[in-house]
C-alpha atoms as a PDB file:
ATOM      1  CA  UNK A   1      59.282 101.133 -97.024  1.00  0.00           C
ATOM      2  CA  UNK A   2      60.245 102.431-100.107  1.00  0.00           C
ATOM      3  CA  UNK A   3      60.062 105.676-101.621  1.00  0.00           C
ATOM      4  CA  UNK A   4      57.919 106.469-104.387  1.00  0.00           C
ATOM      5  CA  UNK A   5      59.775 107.699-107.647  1.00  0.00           C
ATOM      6  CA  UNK A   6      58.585 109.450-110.704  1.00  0.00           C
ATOM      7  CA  UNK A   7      57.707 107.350-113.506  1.00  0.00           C
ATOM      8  CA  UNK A   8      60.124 108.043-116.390  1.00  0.00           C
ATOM      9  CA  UNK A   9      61.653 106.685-119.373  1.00  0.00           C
ATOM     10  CA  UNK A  10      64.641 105.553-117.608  1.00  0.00           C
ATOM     11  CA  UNK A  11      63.044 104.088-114.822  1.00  0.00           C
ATOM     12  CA  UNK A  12      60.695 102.189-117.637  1.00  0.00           C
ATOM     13  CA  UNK A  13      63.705 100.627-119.256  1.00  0.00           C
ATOM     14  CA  UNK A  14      65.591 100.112-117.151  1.00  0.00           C
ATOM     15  CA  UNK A  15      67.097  96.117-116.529  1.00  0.00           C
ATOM     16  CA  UNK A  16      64.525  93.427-114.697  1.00  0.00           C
ATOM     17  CA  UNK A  17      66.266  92.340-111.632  1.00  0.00           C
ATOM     18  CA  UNK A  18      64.953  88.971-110.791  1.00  0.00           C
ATOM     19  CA  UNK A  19      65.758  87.826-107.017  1.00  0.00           C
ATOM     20  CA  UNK A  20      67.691  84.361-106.702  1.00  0.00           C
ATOM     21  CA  UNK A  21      65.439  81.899-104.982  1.00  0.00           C
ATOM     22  CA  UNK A  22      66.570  78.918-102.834  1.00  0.00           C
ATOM     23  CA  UNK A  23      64.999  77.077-105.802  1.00  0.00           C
ATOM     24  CA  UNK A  24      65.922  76.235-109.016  1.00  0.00           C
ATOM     25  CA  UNK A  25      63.832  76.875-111.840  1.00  0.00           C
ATOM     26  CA  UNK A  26      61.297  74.529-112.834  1.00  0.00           C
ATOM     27  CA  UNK A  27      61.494  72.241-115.980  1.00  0.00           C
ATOM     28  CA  UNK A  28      65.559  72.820-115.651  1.00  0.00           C
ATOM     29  CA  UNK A  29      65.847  70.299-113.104  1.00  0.00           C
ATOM     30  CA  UNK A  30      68.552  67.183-113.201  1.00  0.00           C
ATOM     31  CA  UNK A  31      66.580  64.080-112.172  1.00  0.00           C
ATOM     32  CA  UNK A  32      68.366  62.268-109.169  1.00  0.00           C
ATOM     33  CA  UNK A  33      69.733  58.849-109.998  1.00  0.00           C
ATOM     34  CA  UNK A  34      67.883  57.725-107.011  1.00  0.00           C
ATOM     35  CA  UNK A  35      64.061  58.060-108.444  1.00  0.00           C
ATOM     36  CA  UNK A  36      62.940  55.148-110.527  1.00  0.00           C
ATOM     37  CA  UNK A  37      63.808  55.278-114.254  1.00  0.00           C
ATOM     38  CA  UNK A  38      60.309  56.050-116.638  1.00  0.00           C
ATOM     39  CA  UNK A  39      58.863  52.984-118.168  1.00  0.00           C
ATOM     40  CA  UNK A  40      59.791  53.049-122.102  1.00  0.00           C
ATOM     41  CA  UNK A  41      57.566  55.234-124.323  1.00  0.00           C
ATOM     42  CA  UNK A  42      55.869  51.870-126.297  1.00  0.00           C
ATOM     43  CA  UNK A  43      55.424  50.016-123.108  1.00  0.00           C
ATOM     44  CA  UNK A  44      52.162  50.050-121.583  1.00  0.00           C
ATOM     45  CA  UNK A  45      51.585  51.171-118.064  1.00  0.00           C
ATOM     46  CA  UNK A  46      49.005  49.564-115.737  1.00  0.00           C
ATOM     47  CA  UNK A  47      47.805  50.035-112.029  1.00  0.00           C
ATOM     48  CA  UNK A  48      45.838  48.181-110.095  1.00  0.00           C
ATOM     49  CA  UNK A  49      44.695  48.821-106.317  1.00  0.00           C
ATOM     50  CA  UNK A  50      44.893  46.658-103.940  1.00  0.00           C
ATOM     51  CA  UNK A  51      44.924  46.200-100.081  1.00  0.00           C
ATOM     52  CA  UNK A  52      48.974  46.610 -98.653  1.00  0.00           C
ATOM     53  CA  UNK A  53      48.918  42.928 -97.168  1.00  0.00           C
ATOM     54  CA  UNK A  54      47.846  41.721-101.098  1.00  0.00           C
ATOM     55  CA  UNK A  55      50.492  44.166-102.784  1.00  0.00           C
ATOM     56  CA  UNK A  56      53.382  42.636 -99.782  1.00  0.00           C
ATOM     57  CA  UNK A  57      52.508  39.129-101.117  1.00  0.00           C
ATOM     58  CA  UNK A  58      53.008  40.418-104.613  1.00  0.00           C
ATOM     59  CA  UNK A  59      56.348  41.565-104.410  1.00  0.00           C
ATOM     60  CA  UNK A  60      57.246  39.170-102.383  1.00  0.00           C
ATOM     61  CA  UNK A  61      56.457  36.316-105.089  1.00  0.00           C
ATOM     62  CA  UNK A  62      58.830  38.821-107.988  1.00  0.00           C
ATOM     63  CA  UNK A  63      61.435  39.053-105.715  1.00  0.00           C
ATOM     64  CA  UNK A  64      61.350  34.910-105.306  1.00  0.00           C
ATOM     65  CA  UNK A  65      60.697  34.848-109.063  1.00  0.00           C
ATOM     66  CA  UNK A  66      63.718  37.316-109.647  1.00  0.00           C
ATOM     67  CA  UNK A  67      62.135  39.682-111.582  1.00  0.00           C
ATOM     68  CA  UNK A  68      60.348  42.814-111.215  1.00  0.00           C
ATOM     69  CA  UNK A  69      56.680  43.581-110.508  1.00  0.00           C
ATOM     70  CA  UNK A  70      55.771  44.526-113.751  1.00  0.00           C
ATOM     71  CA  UNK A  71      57.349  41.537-115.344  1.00  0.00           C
ATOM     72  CA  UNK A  72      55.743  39.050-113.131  1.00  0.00           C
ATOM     73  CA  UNK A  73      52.282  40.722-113.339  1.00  0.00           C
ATOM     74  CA  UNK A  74      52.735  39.858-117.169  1.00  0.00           C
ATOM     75  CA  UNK A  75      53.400  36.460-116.651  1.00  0.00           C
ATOM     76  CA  UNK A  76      50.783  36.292-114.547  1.00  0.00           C
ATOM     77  CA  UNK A  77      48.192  37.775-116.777  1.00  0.00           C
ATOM     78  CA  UNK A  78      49.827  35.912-119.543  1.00  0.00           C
ATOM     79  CA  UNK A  79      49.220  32.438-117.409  1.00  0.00           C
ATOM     80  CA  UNK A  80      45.735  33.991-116.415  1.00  0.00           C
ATOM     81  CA  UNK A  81      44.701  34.102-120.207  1.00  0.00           C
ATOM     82  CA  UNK A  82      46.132  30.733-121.310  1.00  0.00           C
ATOM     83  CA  UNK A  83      43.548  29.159-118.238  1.00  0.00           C
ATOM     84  CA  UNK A  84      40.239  30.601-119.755  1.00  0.00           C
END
């Protein structure tokens, strides 16, 4: 354990030695090319829940449709409102 020492003016003002972490800092991060890009700022963003067999069957179809979830989901909405 450490000694005590006298509390002075030097001690006081003397420099703030912050220990180096095995983390960066947070905010200052470089997102990884690997995580999924953010969906543009004037898009829209919806979730629904579903069971996994039900969400399986709904990728499957966008990948057989060549296009991505989200982009299927519209058409199917889009389809879904045309019907009623």
């Amino acid at each position: 354990m450490a000694k005590p020492s006298a509390l002075t003016v030097e001690v006081m003002n003397a420099p703030q030695v912050s220990p180096i972490g095995g983390l960066p800092p947070r905010g200052f991060a470089e997102p990884s090319q690997n995580k999924l890009q953010a969906a543009p700022k004037n898009d829209a963003l919806v979730q629904i829940r579903c069971s996994k067999a039900v969400a399986k069957e709904v990728k499957r179809a966008a990948v057989e449709a060549e296009m991505t979830i989200s982009e299927f989901m519209l058409v199917c909405f889009h389809t879904y409102m045309k019907k009623c």
